[in-house]
N, C-alpha and C. Protein backbone atom coordinates (compact mmCIF):
# COMPACT_ATOMS: atom_id res chain seq x y z
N UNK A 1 -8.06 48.81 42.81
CA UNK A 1 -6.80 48.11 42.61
C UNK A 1 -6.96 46.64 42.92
N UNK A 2 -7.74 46.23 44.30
CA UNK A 2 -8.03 44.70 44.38
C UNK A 2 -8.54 44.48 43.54
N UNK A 3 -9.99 44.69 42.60
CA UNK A 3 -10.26 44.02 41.83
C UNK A 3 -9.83 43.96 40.81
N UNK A 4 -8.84 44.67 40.10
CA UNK A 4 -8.17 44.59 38.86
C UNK A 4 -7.25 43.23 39.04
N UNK A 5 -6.39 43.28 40.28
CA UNK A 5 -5.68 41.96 41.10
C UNK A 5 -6.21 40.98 41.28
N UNK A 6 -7.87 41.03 41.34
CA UNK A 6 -8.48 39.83 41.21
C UNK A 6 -8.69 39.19 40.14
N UNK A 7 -8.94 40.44 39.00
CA UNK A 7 -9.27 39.91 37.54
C UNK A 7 -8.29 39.21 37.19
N UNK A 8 -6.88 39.86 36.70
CA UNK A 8 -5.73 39.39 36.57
C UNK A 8 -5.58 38.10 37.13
N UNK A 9 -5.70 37.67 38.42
CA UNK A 9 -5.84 36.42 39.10
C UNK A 9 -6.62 35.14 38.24
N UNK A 10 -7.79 36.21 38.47
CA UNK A 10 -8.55 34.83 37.50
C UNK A 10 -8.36 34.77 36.22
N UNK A 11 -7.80 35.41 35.28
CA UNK A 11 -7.44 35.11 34.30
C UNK A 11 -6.22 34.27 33.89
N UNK A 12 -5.07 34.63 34.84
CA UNK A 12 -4.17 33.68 35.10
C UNK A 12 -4.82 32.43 35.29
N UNK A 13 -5.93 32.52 36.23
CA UNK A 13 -6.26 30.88 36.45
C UNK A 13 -6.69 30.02 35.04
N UNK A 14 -7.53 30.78 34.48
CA UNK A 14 -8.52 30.23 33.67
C UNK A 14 -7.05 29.84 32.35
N UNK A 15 -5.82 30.95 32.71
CA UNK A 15 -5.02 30.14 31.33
C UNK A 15 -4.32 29.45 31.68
N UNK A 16 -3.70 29.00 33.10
CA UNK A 16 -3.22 27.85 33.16
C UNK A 16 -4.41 26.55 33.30
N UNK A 17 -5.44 27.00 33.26
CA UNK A 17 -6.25 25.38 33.28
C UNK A 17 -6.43 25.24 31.46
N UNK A 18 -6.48 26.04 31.01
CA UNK A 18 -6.28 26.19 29.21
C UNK A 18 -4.94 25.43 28.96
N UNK A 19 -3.99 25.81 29.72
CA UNK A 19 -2.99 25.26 29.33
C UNK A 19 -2.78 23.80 29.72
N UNK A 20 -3.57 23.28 30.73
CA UNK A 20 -3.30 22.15 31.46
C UNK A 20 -4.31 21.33 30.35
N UNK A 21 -5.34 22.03 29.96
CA UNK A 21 -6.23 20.72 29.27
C UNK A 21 -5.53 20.83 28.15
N UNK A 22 -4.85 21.63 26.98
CA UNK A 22 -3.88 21.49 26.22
C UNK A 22 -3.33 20.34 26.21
N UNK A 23 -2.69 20.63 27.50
CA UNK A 23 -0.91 19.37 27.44
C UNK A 23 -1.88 18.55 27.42
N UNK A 24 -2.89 18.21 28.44
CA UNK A 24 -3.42 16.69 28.80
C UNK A 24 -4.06 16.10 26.94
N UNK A 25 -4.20 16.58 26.04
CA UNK A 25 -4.22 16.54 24.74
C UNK A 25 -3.51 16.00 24.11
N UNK A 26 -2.56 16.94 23.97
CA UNK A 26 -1.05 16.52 23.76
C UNK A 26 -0.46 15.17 24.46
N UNK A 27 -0.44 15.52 25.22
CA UNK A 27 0.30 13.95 26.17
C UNK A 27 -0.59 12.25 26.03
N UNK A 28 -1.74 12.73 25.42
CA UNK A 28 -2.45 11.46 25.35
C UNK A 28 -1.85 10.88 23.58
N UNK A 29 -1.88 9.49 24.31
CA UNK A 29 -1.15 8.09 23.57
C UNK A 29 -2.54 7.80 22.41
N UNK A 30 -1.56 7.52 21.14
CA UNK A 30 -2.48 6.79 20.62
C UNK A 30 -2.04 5.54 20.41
N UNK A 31 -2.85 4.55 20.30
CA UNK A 31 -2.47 2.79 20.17
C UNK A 31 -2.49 2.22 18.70
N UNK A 32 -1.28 1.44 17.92
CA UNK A 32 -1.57 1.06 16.80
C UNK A 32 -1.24 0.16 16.80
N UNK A 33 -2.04 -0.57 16.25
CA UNK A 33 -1.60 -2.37 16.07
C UNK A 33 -0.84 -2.51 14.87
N UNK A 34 0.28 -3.19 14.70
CA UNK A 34 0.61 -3.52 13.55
C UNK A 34 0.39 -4.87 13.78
N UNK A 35 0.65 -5.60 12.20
CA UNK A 35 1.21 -7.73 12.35
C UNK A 35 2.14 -7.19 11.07
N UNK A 36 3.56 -7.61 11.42
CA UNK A 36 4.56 -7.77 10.38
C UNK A 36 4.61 -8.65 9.49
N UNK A 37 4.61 -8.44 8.40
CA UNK A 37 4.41 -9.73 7.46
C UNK A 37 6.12 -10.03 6.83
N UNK A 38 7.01 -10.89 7.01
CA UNK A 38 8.69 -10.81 6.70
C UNK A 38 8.38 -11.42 5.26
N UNK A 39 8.00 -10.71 4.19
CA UNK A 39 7.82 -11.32 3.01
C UNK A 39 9.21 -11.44 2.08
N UNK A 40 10.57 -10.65 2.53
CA UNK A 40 11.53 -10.63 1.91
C UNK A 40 12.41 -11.88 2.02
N UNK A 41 12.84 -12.12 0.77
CA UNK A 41 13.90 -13.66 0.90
C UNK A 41 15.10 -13.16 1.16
N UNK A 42 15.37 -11.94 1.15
CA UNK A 42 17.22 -11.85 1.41
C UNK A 42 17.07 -11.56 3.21
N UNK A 43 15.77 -11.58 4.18
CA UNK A 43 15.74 -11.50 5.12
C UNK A 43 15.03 -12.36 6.06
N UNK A 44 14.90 -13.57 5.47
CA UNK A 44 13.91 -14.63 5.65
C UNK A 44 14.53 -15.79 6.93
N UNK A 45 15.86 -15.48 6.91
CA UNK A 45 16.42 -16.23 8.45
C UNK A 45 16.69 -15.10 9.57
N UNK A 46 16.18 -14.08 9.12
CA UNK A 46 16.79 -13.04 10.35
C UNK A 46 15.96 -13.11 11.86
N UNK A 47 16.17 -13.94 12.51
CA UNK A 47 15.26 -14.57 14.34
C UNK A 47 14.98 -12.84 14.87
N UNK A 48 15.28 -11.83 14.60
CA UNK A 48 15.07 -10.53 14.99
C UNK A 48 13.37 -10.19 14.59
N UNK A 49 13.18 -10.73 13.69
CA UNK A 49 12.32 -9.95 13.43
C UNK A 49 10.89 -10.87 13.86
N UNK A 50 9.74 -10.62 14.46
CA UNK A 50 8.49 -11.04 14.78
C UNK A 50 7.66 -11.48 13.54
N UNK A 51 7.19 -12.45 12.79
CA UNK A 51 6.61 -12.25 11.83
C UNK A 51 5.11 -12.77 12.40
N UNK A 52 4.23 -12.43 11.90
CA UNK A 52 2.92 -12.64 11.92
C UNK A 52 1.92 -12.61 13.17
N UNK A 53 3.21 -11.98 14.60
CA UNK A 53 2.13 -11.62 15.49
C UNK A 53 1.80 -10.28 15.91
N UNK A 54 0.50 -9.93 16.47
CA UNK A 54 0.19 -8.16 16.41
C UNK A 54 0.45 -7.68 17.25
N UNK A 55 1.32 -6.64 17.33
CA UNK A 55 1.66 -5.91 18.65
C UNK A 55 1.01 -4.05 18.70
N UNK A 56 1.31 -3.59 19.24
CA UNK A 56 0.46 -2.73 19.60
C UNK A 56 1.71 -1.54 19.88
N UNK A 57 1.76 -0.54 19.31
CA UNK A 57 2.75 0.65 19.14
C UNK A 57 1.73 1.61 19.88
N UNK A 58 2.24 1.99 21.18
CA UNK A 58 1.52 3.16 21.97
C UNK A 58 2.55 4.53 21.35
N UNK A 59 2.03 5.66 20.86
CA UNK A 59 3.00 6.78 20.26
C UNK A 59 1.92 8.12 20.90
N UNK A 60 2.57 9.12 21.22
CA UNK A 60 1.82 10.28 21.69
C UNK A 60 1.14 10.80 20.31
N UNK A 61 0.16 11.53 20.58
CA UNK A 61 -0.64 12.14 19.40
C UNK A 61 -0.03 13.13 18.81
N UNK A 62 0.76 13.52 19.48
CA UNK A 62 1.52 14.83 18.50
C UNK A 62 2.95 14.86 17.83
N UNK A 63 2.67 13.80 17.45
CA UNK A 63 4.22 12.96 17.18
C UNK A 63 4.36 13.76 15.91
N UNK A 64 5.78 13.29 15.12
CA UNK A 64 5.96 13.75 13.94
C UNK A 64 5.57 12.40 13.13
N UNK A 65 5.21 12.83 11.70
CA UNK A 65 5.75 11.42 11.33
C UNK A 65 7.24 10.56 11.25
N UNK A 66 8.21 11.49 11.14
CA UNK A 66 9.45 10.72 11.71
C UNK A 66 9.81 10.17 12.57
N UNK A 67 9.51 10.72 13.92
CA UNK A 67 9.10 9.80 15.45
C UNK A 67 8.83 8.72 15.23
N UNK A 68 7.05 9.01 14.48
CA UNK A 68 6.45 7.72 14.62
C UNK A 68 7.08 6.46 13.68
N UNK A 69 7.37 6.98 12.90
CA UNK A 69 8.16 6.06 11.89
C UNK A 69 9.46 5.15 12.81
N UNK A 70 10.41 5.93 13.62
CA UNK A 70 11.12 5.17 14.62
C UNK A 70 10.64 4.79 15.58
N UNK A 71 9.61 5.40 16.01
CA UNK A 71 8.45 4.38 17.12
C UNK A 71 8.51 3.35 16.44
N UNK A 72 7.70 3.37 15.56
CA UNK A 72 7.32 1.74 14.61
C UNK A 72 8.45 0.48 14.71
N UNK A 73 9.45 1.41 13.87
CA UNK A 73 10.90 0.34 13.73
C UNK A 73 11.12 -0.19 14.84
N UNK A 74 11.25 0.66 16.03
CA UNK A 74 11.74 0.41 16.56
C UNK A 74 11.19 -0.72 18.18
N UNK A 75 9.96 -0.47 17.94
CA UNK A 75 8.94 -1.51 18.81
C UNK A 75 8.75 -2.55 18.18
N UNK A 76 8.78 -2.79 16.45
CA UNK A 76 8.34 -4.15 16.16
C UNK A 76 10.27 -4.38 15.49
N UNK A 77 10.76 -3.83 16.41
CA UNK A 77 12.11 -4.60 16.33
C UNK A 77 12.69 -4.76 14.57
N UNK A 78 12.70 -3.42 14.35
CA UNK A 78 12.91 -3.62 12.71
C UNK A 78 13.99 -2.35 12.28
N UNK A 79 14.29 -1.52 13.26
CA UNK A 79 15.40 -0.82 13.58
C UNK A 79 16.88 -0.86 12.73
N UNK A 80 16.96 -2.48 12.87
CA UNK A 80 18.35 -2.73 12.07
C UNK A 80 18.37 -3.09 10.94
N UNK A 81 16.95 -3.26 10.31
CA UNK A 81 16.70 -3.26 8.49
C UNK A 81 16.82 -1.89 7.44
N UNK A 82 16.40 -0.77 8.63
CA UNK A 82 15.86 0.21 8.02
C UNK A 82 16.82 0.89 6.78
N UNK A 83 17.83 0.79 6.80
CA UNK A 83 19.18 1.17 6.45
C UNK A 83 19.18 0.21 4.93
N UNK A 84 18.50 -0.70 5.07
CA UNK A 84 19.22 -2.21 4.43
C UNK A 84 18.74 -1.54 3.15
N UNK A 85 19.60 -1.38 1.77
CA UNK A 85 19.52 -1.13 0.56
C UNK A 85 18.58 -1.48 -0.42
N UNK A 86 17.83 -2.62 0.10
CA UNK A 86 17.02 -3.73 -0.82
C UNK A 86 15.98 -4.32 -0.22
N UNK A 87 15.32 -3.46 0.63
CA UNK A 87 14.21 -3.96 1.63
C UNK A 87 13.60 -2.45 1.66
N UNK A 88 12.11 -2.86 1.36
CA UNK A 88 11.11 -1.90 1.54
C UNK A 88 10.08 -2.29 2.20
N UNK A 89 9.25 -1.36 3.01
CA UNK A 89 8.67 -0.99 4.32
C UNK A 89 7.13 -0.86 3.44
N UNK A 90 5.97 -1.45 3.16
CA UNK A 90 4.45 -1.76 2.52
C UNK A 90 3.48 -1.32 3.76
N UNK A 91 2.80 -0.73 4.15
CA UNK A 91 2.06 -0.77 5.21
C UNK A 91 0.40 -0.52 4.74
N UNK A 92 -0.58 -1.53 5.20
CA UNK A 92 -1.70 -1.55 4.68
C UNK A 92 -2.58 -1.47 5.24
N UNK A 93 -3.56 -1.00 5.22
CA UNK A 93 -4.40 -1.23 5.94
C UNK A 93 -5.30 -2.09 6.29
N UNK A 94 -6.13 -2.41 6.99
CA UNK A 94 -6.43 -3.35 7.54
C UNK A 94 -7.96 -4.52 5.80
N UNK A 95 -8.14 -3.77 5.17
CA UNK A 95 -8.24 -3.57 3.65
C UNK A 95 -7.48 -4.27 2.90
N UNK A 96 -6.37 -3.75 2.94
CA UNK A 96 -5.72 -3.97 2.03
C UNK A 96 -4.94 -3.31 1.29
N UNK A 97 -5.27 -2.03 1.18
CA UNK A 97 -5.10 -1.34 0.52
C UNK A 97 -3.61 0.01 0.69
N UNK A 98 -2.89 -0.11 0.15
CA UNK A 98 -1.86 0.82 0.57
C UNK A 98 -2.22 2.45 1.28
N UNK A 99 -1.70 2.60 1.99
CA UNK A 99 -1.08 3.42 2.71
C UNK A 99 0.08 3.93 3.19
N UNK A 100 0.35 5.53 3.46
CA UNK A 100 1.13 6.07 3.82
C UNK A 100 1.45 5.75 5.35
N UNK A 101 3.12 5.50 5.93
CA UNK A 101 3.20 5.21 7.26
C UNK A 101 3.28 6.88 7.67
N UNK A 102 2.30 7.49 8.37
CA UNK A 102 2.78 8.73 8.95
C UNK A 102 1.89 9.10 9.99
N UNK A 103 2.02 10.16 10.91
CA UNK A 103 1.39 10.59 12.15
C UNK A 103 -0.15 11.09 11.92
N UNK A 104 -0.70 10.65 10.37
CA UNK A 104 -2.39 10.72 10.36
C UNK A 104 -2.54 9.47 10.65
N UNK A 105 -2.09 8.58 10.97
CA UNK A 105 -2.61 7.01 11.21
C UNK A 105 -3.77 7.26 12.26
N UNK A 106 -4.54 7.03 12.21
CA UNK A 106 -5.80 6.74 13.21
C UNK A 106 -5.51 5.45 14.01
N UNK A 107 -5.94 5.40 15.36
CA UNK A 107 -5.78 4.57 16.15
C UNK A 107 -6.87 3.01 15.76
N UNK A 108 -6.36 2.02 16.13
CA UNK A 108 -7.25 1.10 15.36
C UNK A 108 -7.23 -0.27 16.77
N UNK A 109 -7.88 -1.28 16.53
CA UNK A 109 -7.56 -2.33 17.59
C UNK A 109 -7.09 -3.56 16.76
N UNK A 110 -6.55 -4.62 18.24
CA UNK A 110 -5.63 -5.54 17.54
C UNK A 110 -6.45 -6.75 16.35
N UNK A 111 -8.17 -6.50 16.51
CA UNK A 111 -8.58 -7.28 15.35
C UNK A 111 -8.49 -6.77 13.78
N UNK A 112 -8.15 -5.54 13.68
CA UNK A 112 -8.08 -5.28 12.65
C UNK A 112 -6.42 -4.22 12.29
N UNK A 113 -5.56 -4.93 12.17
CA UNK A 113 -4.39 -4.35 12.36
C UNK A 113 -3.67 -3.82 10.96
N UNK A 114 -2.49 -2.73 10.99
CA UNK A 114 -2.28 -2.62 9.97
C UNK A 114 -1.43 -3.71 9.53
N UNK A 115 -0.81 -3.85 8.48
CA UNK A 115 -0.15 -4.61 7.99
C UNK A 115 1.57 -4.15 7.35
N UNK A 116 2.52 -4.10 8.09
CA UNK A 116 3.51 -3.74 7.68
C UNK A 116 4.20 -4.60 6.78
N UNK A 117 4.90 -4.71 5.61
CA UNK A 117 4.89 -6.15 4.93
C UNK A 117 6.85 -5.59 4.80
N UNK A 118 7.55 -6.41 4.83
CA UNK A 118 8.67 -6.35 5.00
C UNK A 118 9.36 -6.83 3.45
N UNK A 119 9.71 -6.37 2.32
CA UNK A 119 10.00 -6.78 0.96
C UNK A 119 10.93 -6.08 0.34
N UNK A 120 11.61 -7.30 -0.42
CA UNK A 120 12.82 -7.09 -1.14
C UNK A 120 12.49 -5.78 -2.49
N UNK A 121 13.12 -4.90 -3.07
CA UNK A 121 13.07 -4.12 -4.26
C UNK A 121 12.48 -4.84 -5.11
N UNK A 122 11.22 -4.47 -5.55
CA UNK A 122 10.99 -5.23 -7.11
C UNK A 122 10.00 -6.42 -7.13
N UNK A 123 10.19 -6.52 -5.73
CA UNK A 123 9.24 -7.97 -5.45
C UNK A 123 8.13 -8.56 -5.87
N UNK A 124 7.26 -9.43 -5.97
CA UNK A 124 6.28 -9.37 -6.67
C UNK A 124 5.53 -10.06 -5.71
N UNK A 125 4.10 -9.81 -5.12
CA UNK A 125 3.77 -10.19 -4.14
C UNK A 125 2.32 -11.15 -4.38
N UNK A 126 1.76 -11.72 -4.49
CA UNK A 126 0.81 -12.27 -5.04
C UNK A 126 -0.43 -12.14 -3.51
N UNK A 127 -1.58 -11.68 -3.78
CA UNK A 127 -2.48 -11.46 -2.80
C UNK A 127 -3.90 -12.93 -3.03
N UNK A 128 -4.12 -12.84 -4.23
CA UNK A 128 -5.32 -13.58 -4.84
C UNK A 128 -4.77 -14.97 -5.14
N UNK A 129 -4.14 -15.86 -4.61
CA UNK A 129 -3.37 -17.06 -4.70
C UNK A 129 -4.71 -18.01 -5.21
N UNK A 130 -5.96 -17.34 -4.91
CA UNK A 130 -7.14 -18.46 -5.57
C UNK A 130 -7.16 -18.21 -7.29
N UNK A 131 -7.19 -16.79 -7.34
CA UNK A 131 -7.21 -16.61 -8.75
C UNK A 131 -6.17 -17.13 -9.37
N UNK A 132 -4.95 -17.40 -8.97
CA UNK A 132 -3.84 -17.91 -9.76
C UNK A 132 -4.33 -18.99 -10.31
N UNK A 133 -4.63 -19.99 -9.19
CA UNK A 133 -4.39 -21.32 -9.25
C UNK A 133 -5.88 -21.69 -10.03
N UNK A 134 -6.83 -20.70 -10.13
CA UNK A 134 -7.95 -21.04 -11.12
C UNK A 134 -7.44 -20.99 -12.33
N UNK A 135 -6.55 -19.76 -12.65
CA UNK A 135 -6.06 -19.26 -14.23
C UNK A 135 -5.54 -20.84 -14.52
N UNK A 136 -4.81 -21.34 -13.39
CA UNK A 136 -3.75 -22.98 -14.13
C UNK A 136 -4.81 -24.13 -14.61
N UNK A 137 -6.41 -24.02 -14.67
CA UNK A 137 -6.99 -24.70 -14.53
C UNK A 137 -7.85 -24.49 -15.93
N UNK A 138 -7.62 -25.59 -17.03
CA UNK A 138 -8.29 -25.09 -18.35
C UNK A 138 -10.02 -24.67 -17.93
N UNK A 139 -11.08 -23.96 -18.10
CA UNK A 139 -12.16 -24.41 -18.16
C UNK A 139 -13.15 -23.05 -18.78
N UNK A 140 -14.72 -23.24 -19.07
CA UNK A 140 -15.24 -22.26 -19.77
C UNK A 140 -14.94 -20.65 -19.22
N UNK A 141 -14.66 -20.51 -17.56
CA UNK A 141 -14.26 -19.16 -17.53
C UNK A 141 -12.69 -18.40 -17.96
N UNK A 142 -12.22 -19.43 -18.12
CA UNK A 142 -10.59 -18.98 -18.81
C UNK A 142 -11.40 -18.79 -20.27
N UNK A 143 -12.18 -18.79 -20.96
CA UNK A 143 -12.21 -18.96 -22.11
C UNK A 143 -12.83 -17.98 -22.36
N UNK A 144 -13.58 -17.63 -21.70
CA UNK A 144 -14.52 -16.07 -20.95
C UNK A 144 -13.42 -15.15 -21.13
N UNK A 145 -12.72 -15.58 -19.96
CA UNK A 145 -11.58 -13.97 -19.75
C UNK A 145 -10.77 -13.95 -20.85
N UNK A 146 -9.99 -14.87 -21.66
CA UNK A 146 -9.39 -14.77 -22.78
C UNK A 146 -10.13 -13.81 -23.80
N UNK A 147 -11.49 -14.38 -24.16
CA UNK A 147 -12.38 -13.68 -25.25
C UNK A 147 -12.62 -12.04 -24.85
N UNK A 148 -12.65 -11.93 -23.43
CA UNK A 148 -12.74 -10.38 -22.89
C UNK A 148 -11.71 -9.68 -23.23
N UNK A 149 -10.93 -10.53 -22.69
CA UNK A 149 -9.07 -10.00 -23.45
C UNK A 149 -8.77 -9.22 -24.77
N UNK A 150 -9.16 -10.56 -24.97
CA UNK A 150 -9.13 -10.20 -26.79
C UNK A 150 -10.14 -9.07 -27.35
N UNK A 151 -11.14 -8.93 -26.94
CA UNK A 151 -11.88 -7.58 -27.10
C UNK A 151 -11.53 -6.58 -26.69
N UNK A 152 -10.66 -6.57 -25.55
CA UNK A 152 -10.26 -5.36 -24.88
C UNK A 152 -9.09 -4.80 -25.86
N UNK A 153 -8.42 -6.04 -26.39
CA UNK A 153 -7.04 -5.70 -27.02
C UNK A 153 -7.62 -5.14 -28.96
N UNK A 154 -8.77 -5.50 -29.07
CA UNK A 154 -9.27 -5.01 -30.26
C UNK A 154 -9.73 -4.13 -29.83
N UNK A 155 -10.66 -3.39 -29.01
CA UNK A 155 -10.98 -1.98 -28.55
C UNK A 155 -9.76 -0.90 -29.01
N UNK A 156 -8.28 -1.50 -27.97
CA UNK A 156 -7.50 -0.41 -27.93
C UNK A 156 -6.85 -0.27 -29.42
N UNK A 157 -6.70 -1.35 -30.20
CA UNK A 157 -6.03 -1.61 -31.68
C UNK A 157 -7.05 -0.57 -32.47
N UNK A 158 -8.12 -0.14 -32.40
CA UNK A 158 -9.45 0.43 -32.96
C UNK A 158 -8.97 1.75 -32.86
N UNK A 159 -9.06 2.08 -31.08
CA UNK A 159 -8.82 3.67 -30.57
C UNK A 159 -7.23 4.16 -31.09
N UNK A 160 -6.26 3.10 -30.92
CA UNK A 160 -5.17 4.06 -31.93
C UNK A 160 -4.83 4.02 -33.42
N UNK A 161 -5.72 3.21 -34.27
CA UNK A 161 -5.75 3.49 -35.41
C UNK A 161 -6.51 5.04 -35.80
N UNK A 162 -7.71 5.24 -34.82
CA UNK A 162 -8.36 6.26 -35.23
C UNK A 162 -7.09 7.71 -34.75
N UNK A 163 -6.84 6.96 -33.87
CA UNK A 163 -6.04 8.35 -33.15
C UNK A 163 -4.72 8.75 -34.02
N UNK A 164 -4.34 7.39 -34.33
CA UNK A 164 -2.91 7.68 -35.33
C UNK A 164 -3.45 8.77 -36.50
N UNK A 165 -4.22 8.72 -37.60
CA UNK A 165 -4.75 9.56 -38.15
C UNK A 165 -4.15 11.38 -37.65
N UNK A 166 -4.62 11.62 -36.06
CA UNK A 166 -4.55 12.74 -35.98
C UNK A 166 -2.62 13.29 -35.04
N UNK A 167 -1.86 12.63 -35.28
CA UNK A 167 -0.77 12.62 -34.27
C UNK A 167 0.40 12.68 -36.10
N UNK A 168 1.32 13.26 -35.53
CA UNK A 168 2.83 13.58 -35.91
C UNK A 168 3.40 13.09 -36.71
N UNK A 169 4.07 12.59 -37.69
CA UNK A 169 5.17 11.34 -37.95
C UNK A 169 5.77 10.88 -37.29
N UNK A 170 6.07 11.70 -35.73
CA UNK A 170 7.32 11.34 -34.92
C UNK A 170 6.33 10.27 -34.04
N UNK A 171 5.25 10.54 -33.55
CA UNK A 171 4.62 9.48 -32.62
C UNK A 171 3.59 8.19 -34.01
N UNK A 172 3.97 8.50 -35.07
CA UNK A 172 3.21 7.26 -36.20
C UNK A 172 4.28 6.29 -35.44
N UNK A 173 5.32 6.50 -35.88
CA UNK A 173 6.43 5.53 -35.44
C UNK A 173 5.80 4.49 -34.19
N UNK A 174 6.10 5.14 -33.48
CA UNK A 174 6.14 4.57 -31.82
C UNK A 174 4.45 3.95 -31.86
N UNK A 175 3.23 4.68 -32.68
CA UNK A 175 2.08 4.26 -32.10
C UNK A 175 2.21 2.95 -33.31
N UNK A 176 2.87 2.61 -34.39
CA UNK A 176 2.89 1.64 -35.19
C UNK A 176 3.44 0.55 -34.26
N UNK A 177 4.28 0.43 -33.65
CA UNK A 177 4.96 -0.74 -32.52
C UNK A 177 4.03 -0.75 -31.88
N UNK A 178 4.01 0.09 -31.04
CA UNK A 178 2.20 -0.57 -30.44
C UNK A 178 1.29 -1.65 -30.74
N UNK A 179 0.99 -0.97 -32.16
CA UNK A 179 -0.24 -1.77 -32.38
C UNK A 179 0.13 -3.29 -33.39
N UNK A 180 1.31 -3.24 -34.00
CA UNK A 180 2.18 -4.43 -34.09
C UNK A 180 2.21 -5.11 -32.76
N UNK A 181 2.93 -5.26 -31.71
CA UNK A 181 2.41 -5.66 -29.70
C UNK A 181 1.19 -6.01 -30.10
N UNK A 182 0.28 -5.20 -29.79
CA UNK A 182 -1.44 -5.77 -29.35
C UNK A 182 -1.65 -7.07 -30.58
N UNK A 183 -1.29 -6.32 -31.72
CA UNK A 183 -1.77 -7.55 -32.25
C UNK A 183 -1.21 -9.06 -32.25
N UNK A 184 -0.09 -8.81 -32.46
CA UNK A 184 0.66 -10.36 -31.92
C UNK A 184 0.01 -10.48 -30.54
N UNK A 185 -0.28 -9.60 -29.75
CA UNK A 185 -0.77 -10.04 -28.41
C UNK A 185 -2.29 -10.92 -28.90
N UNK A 186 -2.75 -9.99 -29.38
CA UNK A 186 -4.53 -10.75 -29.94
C UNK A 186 -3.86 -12.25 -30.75
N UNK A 187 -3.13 -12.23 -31.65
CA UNK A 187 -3.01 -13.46 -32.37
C UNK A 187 -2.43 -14.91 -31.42
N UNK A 188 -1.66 -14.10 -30.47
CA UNK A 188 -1.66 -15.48 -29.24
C UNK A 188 -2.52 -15.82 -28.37
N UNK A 189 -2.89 -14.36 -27.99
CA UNK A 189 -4.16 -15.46 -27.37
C UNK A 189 -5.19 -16.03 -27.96
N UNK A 190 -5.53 -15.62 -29.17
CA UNK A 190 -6.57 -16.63 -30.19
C UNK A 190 -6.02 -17.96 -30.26
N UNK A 191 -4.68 -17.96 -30.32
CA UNK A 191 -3.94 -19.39 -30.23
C UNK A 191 -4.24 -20.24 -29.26
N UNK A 192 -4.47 -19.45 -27.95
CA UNK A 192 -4.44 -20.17 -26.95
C UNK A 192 -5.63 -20.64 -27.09
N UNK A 193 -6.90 -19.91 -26.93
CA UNK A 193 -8.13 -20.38 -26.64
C UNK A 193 -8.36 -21.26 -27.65
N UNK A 194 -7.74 -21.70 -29.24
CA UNK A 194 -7.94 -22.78 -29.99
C UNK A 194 -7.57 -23.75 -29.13
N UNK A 195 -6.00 -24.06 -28.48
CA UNK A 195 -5.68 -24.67 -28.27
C UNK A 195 -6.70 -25.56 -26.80
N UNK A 196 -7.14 -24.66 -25.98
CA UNK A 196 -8.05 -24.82 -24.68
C UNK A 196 -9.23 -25.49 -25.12
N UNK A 197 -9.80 -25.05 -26.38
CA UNK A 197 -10.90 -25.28 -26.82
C UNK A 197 -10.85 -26.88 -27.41
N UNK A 198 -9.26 -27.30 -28.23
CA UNK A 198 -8.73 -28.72 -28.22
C UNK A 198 -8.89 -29.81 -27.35
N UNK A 199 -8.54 -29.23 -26.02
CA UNK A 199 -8.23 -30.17 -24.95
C UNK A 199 -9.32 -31.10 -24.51
């Protein structure tokens, strides 16, 4: 009978230390850096909001993503937008590259932070501000990418002529506008690059 009382004993023990390294699992924080970027103009005087410095969102690991989502708001002080009809929530990674805000976020440090970008519906955000300001600039590689253009736009004028052949009367219609588009598209930009080629 003692040793059955003993077994029992130690088995009790061995599952509350199971259970203790559990919680201690559970209870451990993970750290995320965000930097807010306030890219929206209908929210561009609001003094609430932090723009461009990185703070650091401590959230337990077993969060939901809804938690963490009001963790977020609510540490980089963005709580009272969330609601707002015409403002959307961008979060990127440290890349660039879009991402989902949710409780797979991996913990990261403050040199490489995510990027929460704060923007109006519809917005249009420009990342490559070098490439713009090259396109404004006549010279032989605009004349490059135009001519690529224009091949690309004769490629696709090619692939739905062949394809029209095998499609409906009901989609001849629609693939005829099409290729009416591309081509006025091809005939302006041939315009252009005469005109570049003028200057």
């Amino acid at each position: 009978m003692r040793d059955h009382a003993h077994c029992v004993l130690r088995k009790a023990m061995h599952f509350s230390q199971f259970l203790l390294s559990c919680n201690g699992d559970t209870m451990r924080n993970k750290e995320l850096w965000f930097q807010v970027r306030l890219l929206s103009h209908k929210l561009r005087e609001d003094h609430l909001i932090t723009d461009g410095g990185v703070v650091c969102v401590s959230i337990p690991s077993q969060t939901s993503t809804l938690q963490l989502k009001y963790q977020v708001y609510r540490q980089l002080n963005l709580v009272h937008i969330v609601d707002e009809e015409k403002v959307v929530f961008k979060l990127r990674d440290p890349s660039g590259a879009l991402i989902p805000l949710s409780n797979q976020l991996e913990s990261n440090d403050s040199s490489r932070p995510f990027i929460l970008e704060v923007v109006d519906i519809h917005q249009h955000i420009s990342f490559d501000l070098v490439e713009a300001t090259d396109w404004q600039t006549p010279d032989i590689n605009r004349t490059d990418n135009l001519t690529s253009q224009i091949g690309s736009l004769n490629d696709r004028v090619e692939d739905l002529e062949q394809r029209m052949d095998d499609l409906s009367e009901d989609y001849a219609d629609k693939l005829a506008e099409e290729l009416q588009f591309l081509s006025n598209q091809t005939a302006d930009l041939k315009k252009l690059m005469v005109d570049i080629k003028d200057e």
